[in-house]
C-alpha atoms as a PDB file:
ATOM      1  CA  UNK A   1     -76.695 -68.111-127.182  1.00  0.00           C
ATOM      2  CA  UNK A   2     -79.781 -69.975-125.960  1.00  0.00           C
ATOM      3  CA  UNK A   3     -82.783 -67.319-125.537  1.00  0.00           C
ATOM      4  CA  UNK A   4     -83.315 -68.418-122.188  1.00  0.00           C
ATOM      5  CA  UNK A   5     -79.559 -68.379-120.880  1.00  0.00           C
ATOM      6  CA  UNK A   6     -80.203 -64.902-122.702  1.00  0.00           C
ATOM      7  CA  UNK A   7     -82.835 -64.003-119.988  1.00  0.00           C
ATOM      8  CA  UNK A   8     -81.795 -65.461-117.055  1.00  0.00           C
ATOM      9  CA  UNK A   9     -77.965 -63.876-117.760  1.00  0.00           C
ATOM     10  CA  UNK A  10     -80.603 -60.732-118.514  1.00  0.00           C
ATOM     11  CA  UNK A  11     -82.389 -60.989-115.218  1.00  0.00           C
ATOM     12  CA  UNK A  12     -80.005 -62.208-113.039  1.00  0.00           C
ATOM     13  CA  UNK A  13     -76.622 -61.274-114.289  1.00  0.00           C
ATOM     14  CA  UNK A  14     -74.039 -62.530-111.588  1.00  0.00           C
ATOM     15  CA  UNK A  15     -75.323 -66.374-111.650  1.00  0.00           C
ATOM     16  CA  UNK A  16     -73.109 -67.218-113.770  1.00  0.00           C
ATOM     17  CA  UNK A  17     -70.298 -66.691-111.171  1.00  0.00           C
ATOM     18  CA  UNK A  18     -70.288 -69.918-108.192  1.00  0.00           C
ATOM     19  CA  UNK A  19     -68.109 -70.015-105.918  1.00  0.00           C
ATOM     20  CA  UNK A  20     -65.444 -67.040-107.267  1.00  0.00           C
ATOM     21  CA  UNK A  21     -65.771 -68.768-110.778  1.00  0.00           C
ATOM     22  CA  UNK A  22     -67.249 -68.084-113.789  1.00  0.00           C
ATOM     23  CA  UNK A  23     -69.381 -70.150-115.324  1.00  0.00           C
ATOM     24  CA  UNK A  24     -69.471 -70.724-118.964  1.00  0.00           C
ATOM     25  CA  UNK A  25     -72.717 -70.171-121.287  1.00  0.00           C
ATOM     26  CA  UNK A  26     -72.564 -73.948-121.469  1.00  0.00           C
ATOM     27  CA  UNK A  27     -72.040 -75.126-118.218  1.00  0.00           C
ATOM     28  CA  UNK A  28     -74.603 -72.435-116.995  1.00  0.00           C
ATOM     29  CA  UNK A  29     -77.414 -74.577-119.507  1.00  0.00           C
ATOM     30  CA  UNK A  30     -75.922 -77.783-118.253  1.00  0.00           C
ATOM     31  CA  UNK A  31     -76.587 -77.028-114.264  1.00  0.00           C
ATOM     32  CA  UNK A  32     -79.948 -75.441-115.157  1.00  0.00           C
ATOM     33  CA  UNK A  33     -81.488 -78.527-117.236  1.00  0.00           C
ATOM     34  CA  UNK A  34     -79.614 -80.715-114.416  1.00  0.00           C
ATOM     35  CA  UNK A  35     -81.200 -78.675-112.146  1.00  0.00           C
ATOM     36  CA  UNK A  36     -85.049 -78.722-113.774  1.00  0.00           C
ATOM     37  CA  UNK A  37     -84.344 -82.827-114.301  1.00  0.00           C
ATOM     38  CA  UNK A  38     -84.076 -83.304-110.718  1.00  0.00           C
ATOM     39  CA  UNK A  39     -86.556 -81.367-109.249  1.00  0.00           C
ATOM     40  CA  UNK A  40     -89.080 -83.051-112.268  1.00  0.00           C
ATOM     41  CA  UNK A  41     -87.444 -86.592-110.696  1.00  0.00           C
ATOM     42  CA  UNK A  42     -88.232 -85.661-107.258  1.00  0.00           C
ATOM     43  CA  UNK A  43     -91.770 -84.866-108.220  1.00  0.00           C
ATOM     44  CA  UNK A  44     -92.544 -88.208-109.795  1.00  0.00           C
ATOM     45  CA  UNK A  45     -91.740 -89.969-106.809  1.00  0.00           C
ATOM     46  CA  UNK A  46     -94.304 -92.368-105.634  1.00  0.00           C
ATOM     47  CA  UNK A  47     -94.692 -95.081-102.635  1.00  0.00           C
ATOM     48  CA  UNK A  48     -97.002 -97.848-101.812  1.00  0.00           C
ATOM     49  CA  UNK A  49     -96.363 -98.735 -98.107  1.00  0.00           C
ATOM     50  CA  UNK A  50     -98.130-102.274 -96.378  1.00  0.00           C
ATOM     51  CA  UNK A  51     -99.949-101.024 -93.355  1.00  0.00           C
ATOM     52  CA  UNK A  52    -101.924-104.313 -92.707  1.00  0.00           C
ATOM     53  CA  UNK A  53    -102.095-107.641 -94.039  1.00  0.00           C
ATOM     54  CA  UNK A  54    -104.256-110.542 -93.203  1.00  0.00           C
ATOM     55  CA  UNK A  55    -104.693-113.909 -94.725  1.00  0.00           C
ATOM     56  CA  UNK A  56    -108.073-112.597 -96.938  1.00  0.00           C
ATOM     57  CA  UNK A  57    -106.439-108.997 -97.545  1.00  0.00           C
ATOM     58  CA  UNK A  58    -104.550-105.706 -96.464  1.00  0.00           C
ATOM     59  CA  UNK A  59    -104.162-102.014 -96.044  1.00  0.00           C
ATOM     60  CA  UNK A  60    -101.579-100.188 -97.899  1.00  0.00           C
ATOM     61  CA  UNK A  61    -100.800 -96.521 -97.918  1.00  0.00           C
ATOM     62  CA  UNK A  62     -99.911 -94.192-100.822  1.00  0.00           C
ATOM     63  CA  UNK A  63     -97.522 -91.441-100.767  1.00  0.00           C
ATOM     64  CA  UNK A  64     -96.406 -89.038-103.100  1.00  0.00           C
ATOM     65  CA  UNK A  65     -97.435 -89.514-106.598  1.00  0.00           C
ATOM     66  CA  UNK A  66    -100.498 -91.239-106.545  1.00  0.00           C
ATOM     67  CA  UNK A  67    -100.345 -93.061-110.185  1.00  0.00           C
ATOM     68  CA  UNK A  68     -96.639 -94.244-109.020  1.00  0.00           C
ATOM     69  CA  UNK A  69     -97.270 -95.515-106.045  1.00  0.00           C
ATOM     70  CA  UNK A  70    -100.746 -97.271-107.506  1.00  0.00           C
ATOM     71  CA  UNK A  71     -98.628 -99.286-109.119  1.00  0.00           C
ATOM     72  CA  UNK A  72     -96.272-100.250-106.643  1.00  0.00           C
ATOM     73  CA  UNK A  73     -99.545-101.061-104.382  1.00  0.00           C
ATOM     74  CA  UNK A  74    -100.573-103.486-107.519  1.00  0.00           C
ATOM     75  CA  UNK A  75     -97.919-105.299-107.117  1.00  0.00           C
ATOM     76  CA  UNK A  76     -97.791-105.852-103.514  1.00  0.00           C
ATOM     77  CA  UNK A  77    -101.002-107.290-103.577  1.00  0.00           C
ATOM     78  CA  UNK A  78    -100.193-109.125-106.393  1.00  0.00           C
ATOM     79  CA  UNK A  79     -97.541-110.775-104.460  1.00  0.00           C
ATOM     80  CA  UNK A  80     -99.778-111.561-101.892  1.00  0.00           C
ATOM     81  CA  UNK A  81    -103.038-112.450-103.036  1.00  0.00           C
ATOM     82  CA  UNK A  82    -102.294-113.928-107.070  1.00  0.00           C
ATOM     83  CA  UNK A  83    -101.762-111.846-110.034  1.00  0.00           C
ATOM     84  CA  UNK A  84    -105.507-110.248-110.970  1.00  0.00           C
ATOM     85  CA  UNK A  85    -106.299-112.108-107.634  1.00  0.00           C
ATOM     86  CA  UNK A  86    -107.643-109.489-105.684  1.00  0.00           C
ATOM     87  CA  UNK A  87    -110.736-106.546-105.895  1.00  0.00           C
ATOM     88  CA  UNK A  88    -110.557-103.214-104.002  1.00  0.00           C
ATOM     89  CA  UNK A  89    -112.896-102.641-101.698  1.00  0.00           C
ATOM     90  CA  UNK A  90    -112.238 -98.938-100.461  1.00  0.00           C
ATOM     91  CA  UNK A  91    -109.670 -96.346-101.591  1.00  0.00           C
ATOM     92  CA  UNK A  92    -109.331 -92.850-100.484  1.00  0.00           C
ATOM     93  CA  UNK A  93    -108.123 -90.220 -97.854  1.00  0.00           C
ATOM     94  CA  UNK A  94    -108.427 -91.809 -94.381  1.00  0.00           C
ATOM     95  CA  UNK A  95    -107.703 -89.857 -90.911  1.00  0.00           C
ATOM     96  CA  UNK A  96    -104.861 -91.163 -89.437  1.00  0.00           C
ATOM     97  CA  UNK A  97    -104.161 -89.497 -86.131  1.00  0.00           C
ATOM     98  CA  UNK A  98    -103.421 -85.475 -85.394  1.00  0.00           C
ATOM     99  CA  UNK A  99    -100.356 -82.904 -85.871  1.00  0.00           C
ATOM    100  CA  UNK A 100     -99.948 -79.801 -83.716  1.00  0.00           C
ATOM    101  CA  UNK A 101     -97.579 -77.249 -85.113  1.00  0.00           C
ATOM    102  CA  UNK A 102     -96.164 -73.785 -82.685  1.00  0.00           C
ATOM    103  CA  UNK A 103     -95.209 -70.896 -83.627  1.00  0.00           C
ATOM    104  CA  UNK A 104     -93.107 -68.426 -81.092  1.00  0.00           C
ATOM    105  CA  UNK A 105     -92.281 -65.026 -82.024  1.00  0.00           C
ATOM    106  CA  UNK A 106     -90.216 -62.458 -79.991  1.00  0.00           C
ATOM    107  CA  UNK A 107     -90.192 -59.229 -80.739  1.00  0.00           C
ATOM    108  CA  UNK A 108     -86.949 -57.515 -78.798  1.00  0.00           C
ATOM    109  CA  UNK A 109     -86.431 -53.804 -79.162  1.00  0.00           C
ATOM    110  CA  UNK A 110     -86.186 -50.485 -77.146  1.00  0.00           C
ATOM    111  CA  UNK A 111     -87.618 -46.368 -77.262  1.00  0.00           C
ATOM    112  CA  UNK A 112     -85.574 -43.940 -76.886  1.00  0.00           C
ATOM    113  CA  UNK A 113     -87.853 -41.418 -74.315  1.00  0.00           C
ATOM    114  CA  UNK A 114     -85.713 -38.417 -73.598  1.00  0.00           C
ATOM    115  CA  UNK A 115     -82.343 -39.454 -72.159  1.00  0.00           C
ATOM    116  CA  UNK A 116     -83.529 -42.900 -70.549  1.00  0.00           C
ATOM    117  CA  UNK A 117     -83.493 -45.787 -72.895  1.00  0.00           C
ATOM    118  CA  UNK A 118     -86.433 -48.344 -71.793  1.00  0.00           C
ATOM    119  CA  UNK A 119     -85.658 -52.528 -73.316  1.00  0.00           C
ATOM    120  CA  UNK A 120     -88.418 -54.492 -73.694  1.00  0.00           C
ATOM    121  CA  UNK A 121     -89.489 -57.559 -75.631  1.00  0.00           C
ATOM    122  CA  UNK A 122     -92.789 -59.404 -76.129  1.00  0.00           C
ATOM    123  CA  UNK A 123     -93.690 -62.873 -77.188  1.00  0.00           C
ATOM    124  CA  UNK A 124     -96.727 -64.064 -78.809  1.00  0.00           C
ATOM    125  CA  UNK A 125     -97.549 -67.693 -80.029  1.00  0.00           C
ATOM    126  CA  UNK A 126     -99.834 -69.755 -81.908  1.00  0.00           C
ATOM    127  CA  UNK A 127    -100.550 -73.213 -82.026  1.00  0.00           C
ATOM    128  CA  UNK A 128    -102.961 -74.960 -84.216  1.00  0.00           C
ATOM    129  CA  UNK A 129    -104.046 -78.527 -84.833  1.00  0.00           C
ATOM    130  CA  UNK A 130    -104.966 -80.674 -87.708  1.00  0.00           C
ATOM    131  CA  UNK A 131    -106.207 -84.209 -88.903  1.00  0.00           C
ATOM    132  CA  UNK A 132    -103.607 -85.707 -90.125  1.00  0.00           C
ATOM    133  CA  UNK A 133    -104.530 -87.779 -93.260  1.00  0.00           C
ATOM    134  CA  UNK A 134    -103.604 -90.152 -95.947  1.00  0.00           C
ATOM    135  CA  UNK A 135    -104.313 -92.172 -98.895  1.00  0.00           C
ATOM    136  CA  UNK A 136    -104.902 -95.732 -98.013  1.00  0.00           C
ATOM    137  CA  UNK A 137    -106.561 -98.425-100.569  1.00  0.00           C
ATOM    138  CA  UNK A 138    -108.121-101.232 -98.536  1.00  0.00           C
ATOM    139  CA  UNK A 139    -108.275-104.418-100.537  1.00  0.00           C
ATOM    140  CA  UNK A 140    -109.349-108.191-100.295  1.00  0.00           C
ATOM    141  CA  UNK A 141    -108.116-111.610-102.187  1.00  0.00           C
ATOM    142  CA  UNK A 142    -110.363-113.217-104.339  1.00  0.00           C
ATOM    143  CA  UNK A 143    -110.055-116.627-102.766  1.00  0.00           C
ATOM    144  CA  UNK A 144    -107.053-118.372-104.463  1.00  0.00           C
ATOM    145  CA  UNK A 145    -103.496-117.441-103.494  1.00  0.00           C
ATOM    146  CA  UNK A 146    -104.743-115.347-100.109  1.00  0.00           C
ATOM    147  CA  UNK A 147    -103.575-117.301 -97.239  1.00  0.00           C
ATOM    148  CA  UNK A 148    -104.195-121.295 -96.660  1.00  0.00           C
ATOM    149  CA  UNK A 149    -105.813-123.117 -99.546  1.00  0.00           C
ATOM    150  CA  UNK A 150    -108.939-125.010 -97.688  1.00  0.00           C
ATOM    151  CA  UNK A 151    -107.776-128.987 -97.048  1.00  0.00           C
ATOM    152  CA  UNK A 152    -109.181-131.533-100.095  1.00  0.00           C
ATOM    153  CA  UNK A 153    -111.902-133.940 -99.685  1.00  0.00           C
ATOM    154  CA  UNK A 154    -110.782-136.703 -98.093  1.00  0.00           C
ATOM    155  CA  UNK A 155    -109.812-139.999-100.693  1.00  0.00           C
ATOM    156  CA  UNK A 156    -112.614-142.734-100.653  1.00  0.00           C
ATOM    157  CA  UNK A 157    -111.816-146.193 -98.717  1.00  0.00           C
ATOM    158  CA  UNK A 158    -109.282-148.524-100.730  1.00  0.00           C
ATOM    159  CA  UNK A 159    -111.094-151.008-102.881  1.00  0.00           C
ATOM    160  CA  UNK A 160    -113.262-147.995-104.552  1.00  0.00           C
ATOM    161  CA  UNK A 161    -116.713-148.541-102.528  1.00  0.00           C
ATOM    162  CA  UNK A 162    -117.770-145.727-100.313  1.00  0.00           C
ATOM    163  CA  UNK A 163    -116.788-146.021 -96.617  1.00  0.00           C
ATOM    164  CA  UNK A 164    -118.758-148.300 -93.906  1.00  0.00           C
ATOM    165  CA  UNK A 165    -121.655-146.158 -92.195  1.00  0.00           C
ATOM    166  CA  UNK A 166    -121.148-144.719 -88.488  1.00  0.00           C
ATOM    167  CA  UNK A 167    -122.115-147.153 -85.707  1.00  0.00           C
ATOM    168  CA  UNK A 168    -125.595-146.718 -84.607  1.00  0.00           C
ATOM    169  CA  UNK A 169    -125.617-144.451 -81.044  1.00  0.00           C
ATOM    170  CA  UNK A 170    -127.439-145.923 -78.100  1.00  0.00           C
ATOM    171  CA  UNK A 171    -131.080-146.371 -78.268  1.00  0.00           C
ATOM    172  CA  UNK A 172    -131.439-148.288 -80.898  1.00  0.00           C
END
């Protein structure tokens, strides 16, 4: 028997049985590790999500894990600006607006006082308010691949010589 089936079965000794069914030793170790994969699956999560994007650069936020998400930023603005084609210019934890939570709680009961029974309840709430904040990296392209390339030079005049000067304005 695994040691720590041993101590869970030890500890808490009617998991085994889900759902009117008993679980075998094996199955038990199956769900758990199943269980413990997951949850470590969930936690390495990580987003990169475009809040902003001009023709020079963006804004994209970061959500969950940070070195996940980093890299799914890199290549957004890889796709945007050229591979290596871009510099950060600002990263960290930005206010982005406010969130009010409420709590109600009501507190019902009576007192017996002789032979009269006396109902009452009371309510009290809270409320409080935060910044609400995230993880944005601001970045710009490095000139190449971000937006419009400038227009080229215009070609010299057939025949190879350079084109005829500009008539001369009035007054001369």
């Amino acid at each position: 028997m695994d040691a720590v089936v041993a101590q869970a079965m030890a500890r808490w000794p009617n998991v085994p049985a889900v759902y009117g069914r008993q679980l075998s030793e094996r199955k038990l170790a199956m769900l758990r590790k199943l269980s413990l994969g997951l949850i470590l699956a969930l936690a390495a999560c990580g987003s990169a999500r475009v809040i902003q994007r001009t023709q020079t650069g963006g804004v994209i936020e970061l959500q969950g894990d940070r070195g996940k998400a980093m890299e799914q930023a890199n290549q957004e603005m890889a796709s945007h600006c050229g591979p290596n084609n871009y510099t950060i210019v600002q990263e960290g934890e930005e206010a982005i607006g406010t969130d009010t939570y409420s709590r109600q709680d009501t507190n019902s009961g009576g007192t017996s006082n002789g032979r009269s029974y006396q109902e009452g309840s009371t309510t009290q709430g809270q409320q409080s308010t935060r910044t609400a904040t995230a993880w944005r990296v601001h970045y710009q392209c490095n000139g190449a691949g971000g937006g419009p390339q400038p227009m080229p030079a215009a070609a010299p005049a057939p025949g190879g010589g350079a084109p005829p000067p500009p008539p001369p304005g009035p007054g001369y």
